[in-house]
C-alpha atoms as a PDB file:
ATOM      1  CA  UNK A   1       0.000   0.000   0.000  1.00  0.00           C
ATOM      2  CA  UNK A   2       1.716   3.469  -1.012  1.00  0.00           C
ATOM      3  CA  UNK A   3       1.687   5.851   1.572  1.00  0.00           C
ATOM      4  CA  UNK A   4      -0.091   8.935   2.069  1.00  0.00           C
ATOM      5  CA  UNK A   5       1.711  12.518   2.278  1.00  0.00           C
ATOM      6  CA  UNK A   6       0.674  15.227   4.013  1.00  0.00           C
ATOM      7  CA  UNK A   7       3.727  17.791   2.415  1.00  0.00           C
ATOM      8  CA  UNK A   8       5.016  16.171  -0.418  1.00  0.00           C
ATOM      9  CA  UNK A   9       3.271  15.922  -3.871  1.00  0.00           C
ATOM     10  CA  UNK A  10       3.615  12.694  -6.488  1.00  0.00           C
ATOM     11  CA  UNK A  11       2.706  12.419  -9.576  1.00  0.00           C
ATOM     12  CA  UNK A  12       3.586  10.625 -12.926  1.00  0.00           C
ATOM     13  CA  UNK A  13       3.621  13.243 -14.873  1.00  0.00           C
ATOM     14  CA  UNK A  14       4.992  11.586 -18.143  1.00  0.00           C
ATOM     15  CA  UNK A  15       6.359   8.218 -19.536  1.00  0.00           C
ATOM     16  CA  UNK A  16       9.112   6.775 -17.312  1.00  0.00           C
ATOM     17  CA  UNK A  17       8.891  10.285 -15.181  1.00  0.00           C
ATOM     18  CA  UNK A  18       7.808  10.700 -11.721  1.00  0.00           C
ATOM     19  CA  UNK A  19       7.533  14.695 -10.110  1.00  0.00           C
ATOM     20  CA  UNK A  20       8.162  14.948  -6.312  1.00  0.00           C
ATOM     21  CA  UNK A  21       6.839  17.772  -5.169  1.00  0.00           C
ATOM     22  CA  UNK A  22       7.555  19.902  -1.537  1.00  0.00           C
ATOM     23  CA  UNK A  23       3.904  20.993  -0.669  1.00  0.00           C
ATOM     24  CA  UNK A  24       4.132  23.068   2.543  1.00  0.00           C
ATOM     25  CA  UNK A  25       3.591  26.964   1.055  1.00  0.00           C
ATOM     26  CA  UNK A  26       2.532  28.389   3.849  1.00  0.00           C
ATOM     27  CA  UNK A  27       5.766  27.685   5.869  1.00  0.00           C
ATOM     28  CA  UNK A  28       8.055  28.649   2.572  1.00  0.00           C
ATOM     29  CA  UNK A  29       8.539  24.764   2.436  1.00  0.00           C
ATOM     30  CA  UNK A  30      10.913  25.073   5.628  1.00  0.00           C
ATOM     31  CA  UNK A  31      12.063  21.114   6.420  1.00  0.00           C
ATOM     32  CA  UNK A  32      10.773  19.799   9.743  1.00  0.00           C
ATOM     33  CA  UNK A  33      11.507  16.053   9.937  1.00  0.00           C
ATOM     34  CA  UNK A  34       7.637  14.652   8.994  1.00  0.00           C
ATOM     35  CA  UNK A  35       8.101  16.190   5.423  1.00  0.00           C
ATOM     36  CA  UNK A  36      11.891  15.232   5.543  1.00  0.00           C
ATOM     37  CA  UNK A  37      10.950  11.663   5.852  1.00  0.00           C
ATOM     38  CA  UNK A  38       7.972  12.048   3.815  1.00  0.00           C
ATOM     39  CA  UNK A  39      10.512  13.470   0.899  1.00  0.00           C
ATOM     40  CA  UNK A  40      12.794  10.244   1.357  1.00  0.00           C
ATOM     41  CA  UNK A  41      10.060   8.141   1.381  1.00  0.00           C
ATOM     42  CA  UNK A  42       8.566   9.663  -2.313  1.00  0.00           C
ATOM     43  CA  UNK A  43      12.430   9.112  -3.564  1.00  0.00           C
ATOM     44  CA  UNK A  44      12.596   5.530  -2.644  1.00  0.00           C
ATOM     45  CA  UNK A  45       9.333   5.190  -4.295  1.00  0.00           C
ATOM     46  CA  UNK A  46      10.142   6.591  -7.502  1.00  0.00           C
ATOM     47  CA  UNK A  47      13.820   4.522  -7.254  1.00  0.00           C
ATOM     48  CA  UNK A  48      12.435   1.242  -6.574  1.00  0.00           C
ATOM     49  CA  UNK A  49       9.253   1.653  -9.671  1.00  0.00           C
ATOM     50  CA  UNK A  50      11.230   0.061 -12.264  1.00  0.00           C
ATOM     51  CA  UNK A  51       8.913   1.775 -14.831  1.00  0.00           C
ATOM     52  CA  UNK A  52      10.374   5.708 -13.635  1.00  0.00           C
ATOM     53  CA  UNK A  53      13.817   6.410 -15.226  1.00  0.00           C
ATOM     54  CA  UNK A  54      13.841  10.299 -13.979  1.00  0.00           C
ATOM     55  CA  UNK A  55      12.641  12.015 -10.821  1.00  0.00           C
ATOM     56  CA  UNK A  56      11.839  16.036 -10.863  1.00  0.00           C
ATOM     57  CA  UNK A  57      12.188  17.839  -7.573  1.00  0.00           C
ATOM     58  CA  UNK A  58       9.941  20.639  -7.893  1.00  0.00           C
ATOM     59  CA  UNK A  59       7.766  22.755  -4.956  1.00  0.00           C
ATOM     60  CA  UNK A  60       4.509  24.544  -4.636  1.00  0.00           C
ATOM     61  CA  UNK A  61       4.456  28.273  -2.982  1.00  0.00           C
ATOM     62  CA  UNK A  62       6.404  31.266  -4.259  1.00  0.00           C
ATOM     63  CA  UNK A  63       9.532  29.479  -2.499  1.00  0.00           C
ATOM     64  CA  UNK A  64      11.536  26.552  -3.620  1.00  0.00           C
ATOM     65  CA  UNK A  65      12.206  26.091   0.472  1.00  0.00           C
ATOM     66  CA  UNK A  66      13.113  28.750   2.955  1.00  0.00           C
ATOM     67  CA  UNK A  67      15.308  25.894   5.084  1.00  0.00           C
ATOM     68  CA  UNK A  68      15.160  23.675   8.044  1.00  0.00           C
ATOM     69  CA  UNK A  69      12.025  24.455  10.618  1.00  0.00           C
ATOM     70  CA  UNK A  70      13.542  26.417  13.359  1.00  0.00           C
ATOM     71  CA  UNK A  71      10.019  25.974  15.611  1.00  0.00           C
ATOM     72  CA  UNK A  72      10.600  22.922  15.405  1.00  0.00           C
ATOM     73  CA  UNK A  73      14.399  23.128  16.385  1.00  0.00           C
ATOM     74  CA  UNK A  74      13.657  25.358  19.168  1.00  0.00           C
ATOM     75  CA  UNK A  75      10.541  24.097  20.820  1.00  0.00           C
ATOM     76  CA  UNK A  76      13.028  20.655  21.036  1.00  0.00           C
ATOM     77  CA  UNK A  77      10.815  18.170  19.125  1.00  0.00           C
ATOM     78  CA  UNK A  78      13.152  17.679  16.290  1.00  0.00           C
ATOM     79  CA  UNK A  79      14.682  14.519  17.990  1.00  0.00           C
ATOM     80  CA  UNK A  80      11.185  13.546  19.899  1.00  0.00           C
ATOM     81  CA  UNK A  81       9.514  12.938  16.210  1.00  0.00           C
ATOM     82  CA  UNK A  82      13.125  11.052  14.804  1.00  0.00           C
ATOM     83  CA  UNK A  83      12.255   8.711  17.496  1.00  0.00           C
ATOM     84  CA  UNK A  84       9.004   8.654  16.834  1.00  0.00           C
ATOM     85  CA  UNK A  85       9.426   7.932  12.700  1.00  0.00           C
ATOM     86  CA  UNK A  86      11.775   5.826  13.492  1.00  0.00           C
ATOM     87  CA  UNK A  87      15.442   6.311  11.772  1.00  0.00           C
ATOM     88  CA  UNK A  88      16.214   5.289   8.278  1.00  0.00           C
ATOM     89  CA  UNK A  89      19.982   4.687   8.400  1.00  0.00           C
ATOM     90  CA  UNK A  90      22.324   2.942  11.273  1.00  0.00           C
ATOM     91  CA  UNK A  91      22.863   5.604  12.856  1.00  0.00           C
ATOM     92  CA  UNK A  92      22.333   6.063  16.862  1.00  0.00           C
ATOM     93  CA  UNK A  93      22.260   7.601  19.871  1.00  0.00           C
ATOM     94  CA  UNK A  94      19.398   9.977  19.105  1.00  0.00           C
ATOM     95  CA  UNK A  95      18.486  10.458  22.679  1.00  0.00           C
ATOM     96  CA  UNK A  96      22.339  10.772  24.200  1.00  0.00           C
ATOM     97  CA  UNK A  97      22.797  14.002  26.283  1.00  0.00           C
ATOM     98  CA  UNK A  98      25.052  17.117  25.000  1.00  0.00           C
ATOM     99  CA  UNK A  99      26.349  16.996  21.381  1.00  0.00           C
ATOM    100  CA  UNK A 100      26.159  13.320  20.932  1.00  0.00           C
ATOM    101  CA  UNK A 101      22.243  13.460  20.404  1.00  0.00           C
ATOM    102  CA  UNK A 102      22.434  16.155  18.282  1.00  0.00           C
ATOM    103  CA  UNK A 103      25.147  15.339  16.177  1.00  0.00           C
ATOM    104  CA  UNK A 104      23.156  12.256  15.581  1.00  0.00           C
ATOM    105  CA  UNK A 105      20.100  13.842  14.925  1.00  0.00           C
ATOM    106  CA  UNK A 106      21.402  15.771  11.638  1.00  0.00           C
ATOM    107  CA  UNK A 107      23.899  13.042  10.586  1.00  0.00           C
ATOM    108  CA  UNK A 108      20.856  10.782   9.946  1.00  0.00           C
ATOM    109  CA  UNK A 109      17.881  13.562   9.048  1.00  0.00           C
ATOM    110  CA  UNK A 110      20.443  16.331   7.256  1.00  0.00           C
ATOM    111  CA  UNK A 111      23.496  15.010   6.062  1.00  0.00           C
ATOM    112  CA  UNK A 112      22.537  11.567   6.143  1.00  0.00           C
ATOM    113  CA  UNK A 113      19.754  12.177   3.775  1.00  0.00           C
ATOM    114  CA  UNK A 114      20.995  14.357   1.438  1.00  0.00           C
ATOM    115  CA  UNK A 115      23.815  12.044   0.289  1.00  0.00           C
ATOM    116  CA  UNK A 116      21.282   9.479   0.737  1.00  0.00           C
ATOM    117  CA  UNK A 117      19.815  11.181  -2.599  1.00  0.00           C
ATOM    118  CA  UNK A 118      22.800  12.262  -4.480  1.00  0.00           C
ATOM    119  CA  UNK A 119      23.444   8.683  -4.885  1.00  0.00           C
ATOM    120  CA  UNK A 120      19.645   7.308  -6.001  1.00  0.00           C
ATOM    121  CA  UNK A 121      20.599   5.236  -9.231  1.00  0.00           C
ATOM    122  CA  UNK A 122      18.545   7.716 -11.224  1.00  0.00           C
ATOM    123  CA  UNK A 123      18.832  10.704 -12.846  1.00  0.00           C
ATOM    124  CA  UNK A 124      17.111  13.488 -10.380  1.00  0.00           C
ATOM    125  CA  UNK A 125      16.549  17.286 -11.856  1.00  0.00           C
ATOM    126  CA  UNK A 126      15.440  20.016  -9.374  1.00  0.00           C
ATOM    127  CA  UNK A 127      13.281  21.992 -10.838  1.00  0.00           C
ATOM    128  CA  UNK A 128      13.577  25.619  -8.617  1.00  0.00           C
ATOM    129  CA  UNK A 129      12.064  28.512  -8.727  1.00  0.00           C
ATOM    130  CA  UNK A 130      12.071  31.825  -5.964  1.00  0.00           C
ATOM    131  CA  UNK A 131      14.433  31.426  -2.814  1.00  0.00           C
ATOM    132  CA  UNK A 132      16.279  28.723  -1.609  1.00  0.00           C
ATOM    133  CA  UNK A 133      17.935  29.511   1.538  1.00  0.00           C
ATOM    134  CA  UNK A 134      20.493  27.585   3.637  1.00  0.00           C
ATOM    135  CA  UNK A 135      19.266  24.141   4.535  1.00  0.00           C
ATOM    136  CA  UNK A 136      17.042  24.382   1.008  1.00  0.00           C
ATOM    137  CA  UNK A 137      19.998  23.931  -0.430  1.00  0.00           C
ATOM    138  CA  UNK A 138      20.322  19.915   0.793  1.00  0.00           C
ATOM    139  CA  UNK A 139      17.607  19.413  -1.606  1.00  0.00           C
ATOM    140  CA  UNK A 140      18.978  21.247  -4.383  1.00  0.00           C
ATOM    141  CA  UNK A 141      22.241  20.231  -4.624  1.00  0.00           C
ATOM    142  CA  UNK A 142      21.431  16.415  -4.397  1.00  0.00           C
ATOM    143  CA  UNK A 143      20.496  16.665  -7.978  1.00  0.00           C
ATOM    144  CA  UNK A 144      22.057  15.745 -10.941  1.00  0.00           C
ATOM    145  CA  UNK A 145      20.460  18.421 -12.794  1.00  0.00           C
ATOM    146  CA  UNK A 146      19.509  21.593 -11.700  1.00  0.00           C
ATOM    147  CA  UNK A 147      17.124  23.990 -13.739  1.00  0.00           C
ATOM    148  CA  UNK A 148      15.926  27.588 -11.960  1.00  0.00           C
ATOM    149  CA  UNK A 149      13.546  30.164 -13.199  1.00  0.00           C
ATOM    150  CA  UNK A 150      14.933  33.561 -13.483  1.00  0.00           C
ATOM    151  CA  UNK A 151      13.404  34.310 -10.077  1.00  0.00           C
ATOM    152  CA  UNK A 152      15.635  31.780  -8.525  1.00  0.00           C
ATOM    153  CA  UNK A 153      18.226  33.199  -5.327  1.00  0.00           C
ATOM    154  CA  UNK A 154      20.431  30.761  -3.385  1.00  0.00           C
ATOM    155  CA  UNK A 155      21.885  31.795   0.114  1.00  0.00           C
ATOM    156  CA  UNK A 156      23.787  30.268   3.101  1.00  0.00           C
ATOM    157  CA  UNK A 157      23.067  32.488   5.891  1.00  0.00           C
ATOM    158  CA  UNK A 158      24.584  29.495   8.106  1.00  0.00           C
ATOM    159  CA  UNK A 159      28.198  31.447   8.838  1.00  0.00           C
ATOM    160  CA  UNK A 160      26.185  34.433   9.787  1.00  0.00           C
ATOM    161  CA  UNK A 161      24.159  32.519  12.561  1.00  0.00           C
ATOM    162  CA  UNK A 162      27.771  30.793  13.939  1.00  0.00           C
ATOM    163  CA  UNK A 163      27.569  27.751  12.013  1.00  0.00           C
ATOM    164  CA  UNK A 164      30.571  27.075   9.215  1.00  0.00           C
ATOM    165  CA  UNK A 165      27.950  25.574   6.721  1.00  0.00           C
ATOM    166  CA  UNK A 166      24.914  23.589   6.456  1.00  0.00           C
ATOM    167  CA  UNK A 167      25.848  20.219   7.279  1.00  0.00           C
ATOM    168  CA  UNK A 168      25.245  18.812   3.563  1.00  0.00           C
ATOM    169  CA  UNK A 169      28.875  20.550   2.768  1.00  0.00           C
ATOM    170  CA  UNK A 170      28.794  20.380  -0.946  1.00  0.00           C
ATOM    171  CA  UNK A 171      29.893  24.459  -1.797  1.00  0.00           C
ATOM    172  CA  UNK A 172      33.477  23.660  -3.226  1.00  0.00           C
ATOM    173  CA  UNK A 173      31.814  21.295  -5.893  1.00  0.00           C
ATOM    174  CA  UNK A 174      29.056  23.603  -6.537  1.00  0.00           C
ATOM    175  CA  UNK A 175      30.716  26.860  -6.986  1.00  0.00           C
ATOM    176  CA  UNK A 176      34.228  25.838  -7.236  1.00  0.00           C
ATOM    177  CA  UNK A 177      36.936  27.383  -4.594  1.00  0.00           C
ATOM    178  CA  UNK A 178      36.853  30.979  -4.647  1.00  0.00           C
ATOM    179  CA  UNK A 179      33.129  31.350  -5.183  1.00  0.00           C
ATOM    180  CA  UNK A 180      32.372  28.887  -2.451  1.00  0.00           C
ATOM    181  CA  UNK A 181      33.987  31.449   0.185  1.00  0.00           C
ATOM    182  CA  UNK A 182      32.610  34.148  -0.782  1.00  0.00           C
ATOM    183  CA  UNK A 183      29.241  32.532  -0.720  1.00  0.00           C
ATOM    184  CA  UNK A 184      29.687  31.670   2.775  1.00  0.00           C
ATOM    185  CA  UNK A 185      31.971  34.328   4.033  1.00  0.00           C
ATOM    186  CA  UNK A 186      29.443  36.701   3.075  1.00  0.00           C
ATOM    187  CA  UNK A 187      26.304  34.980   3.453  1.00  0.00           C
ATOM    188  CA  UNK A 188      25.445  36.578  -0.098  1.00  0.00           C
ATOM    189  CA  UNK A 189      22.701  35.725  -2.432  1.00  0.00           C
ATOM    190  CA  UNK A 190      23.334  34.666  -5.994  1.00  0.00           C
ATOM    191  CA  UNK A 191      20.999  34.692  -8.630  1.00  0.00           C
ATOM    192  CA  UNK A 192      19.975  32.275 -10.574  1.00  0.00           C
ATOM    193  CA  UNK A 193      22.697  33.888 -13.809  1.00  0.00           C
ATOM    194  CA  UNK A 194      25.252  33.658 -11.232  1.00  0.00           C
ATOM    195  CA  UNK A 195      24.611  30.316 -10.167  1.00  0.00           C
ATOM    196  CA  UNK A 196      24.860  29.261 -13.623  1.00  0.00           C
ATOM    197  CA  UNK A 197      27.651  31.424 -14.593  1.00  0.00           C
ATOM    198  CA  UNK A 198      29.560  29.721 -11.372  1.00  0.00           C
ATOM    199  CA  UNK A 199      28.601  25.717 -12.552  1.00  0.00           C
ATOM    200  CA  UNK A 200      25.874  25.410 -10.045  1.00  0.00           C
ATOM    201  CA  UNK A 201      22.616  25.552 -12.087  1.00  0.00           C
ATOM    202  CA  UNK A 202      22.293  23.906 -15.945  1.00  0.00           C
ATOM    203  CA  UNK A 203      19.552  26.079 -17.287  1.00  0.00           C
ATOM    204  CA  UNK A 204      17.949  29.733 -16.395  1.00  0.00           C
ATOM    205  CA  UNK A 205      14.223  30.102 -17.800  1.00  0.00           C
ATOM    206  CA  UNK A 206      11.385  32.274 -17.270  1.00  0.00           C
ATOM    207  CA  UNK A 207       9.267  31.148 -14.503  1.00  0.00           C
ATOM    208  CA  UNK A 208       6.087  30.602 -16.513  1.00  0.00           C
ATOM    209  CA  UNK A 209       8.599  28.036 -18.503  1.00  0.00           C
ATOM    210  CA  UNK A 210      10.453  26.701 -15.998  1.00  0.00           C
ATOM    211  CA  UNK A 211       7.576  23.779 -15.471  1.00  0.00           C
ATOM    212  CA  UNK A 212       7.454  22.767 -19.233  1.00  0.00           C
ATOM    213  CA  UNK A 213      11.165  23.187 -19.415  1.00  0.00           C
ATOM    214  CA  UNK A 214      12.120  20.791 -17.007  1.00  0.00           C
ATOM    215  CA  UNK A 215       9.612  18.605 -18.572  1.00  0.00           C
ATOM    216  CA  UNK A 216      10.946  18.678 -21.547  1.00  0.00           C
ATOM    217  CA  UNK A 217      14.614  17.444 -20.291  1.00  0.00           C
ATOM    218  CA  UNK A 218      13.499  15.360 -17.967  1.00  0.00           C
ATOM    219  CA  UNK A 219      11.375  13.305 -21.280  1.00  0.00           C
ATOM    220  CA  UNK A 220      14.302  13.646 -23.269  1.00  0.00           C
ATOM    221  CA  UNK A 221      16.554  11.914 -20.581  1.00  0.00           C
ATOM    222  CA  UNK A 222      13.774   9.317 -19.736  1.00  0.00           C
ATOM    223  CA  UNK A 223      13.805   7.806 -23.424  1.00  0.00           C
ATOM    224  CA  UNK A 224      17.395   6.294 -22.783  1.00  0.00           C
ATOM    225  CA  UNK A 225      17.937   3.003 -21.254  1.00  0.00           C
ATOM    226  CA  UNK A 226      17.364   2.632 -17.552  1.00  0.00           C
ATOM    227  CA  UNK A 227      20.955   0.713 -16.979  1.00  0.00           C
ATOM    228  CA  UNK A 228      22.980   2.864 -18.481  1.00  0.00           C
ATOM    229  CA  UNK A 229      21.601   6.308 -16.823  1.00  0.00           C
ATOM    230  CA  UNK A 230      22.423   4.426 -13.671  1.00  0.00           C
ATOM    231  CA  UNK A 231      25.778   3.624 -14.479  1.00  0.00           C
ATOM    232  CA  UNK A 232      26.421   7.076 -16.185  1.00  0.00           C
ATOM    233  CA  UNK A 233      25.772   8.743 -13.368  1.00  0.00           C
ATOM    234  CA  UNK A 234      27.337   6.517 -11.012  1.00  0.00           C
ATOM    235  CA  UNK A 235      30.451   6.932 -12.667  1.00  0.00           C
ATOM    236  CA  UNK A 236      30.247  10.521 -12.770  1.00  0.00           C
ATOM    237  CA  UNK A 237      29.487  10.604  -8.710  1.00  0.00           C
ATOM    238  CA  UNK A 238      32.891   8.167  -8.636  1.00  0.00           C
ATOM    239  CA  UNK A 239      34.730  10.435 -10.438  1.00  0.00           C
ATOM    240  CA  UNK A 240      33.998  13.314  -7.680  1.00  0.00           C
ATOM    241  CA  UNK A 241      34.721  10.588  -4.829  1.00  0.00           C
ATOM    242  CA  UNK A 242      37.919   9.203  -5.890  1.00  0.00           C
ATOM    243  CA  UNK A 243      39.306  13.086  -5.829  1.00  0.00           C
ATOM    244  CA  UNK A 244      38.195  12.871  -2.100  1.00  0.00           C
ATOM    245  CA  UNK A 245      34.536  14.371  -2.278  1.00  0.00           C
ATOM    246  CA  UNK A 246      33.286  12.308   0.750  1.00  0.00           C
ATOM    247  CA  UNK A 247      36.370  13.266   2.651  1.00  0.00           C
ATOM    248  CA  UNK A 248      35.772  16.245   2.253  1.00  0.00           C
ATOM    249  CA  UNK A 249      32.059  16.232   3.505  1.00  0.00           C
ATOM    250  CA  UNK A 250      32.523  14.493   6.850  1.00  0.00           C
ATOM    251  CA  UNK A 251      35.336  16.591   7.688  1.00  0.00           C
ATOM    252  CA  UNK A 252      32.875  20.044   7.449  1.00  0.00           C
ATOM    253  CA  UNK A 253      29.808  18.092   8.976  1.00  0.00           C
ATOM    254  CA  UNK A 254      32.381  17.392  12.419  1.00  0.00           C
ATOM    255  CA  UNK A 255      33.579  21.068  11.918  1.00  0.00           C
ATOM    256  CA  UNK A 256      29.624  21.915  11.771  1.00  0.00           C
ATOM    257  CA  UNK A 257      29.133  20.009  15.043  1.00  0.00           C
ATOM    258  CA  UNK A 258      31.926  22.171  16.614  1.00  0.00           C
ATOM    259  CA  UNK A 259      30.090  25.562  15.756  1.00  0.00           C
ATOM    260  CA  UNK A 260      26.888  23.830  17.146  1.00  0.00           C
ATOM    261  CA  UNK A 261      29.080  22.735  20.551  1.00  0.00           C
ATOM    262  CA  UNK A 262      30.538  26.016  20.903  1.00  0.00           C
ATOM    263  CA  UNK A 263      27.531  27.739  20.628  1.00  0.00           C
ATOM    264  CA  UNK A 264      25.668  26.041  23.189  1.00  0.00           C
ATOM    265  CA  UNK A 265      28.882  26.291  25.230  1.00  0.00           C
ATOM    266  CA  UNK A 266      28.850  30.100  24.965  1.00  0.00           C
ATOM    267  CA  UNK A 267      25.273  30.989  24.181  1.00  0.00           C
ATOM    268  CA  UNK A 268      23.000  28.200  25.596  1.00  0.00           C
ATOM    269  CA  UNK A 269      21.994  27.978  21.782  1.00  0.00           C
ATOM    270  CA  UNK A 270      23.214  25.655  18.587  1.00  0.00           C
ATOM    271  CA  UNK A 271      23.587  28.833  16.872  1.00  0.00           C
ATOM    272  CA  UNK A 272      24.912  32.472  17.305  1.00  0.00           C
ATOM    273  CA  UNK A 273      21.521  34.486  18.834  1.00  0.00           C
ATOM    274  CA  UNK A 274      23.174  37.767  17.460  1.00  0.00           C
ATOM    275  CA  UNK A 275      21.376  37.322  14.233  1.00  0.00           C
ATOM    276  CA  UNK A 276      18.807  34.565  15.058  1.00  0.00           C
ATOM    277  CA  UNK A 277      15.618  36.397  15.293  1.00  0.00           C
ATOM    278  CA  UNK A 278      16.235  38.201  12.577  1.00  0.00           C
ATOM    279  CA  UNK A 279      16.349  35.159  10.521  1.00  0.00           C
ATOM    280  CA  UNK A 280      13.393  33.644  12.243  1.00  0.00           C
ATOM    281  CA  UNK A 281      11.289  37.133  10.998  1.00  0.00           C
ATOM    282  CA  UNK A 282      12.955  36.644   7.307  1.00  0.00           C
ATOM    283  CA  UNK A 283      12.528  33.158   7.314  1.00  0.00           C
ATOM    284  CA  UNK A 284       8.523  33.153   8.294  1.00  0.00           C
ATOM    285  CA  UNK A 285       8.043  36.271   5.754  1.00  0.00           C
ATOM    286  CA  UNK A 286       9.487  33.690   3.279  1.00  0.00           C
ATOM    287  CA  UNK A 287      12.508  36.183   3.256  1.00  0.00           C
ATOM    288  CA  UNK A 288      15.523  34.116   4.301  1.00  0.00           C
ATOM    289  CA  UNK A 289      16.904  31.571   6.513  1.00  0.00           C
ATOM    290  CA  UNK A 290      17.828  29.048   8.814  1.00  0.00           C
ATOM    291  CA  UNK A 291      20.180  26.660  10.025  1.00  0.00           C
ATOM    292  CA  UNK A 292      20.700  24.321  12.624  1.00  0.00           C
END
């Protein structure tokens, strides 16, 4: 029996193409862990239909996603509703005191997942439009593809709140060195021509195209033979490894955990509260940010 979502859409929406879409508008499609595990669960089902040979990633709302769910961060029942879904990986320790529960909280729900989905053995497009801010960008950059209406703005606020990145570390790759610490060190928002300009994004359309657009590539893609998409792409993702990709990522996600220590150590909080509620404000006006 499939199961039933309550913030993600799916749909077949075209021989051998399946569209997962975030369906949460009125909270700028922030991430609490329900939708999270909803999201995973809609990718596994569109991976194990033999009949899909390309998954879109697209979103309803004026905002691709506006980042984790700080209310849900705060009020502490992030890790109450992990426990109470159940986890999807090995990890453990969910319920340990200090930074041991935490770090295990967003090594299986944040980091965990997103290179959970950068390695599904089929192609995956994001299809974005409006802002994607901080921890929208673990669902972004996931993709093998990524197409953005001209509307499209990407930002990691996560250096400004105390926090060296969100935990899915993947700016070198995206942006390359120099644009990668600029993004960060400045907490900047690129647009969707600078994104592509920089590597990050494929295609820039207008936003009453962007739908058909990505239709159109995804079809295109979804013609060719199941087995060797999946190998295509895995050798492209090996490629990326071998130069020490992976490395690379659990080195930042400890560093993250630091930041998140620190914090508490200094502040009582996982993040710097010098710019917190400010981001809470942008981030419920659909605005800007998050981060845990």
């Amino acid at each position: 029996m499939e199961q039933k979502f309550e913030y993600i859409g799916y749909d077949l929406v075209a021989p051998h193409v399946a569209r997962i879409t975030l369906d949460r508008p009125q909270r700028r499609n922030a991430q609490n862990t329900h939708m999270l595990r909803e999201l995973n669960a809609a990718f596994d089902r569109a991976a194990q239909d033999d009949s899909i040979h390309v998954i879109i990633l697209a979103a309803n709302g004026p905002h691709f996603s506006s980042g984790h769910d700080l209310d849900e961060i705060a009020d502490g029942s992030a890790v109450e509703n992990l426990q109470q879904l159940g986890p999807i990986g090995t990890f453990c320790g969910f319920s340990c005191a200090g930074a041991e529960g935490w770090m295990a909280y967003e090594r299986e729900v944040y980091f965990g997942l997103s290179e959970r989905w950068r390695n599904i053995p089929k192609p995956t497009i994001a299809q974005v439009h409006g802002k994607v801010i901080t921890g929208g960008l673990m669902l972004v950059w996931p993709c093998d593809i990524i197409i953005a209406s001209e509307d499209a703005t990407f930002q990691d606020t996560a250096v400004d709140l105390g926090v060296c990145g969100v935990e899915f570390f993947n700016h070198p790759y995206e942006l390359g060195i120099r644009k990668a610490k600029e993004f960060l060190f400045r907490s900047n928002v690129l647009t969707a021509r600078e994104a592509l300009s920089a590597g990050m994004v494929n295609h820039v359309v207008p936003r009453d195209e962007l739908e058909a657009f990505t239709l159109k590539i995804a079809c295109e893609i979804a013609r060719k033979p199941l087995f060797a998409l999946k190998l295509a792409k895995e050798a492209v993702n090996a490629a990326q490894d071998a130069a020490g990709r992976s490395t690379v990522l659990q080195s930042a996600f400890g560093h993250h955990q630091l930041t998140h220590a620190h914090n508490m150590m200094v502040h009582g909080l996982l993040m710097d509260p010098t710019n917190l509620q400010a981001a809470s404000q942008q981030k419920k006006d659909g605005a800007a940010p998050d981060q845990s």
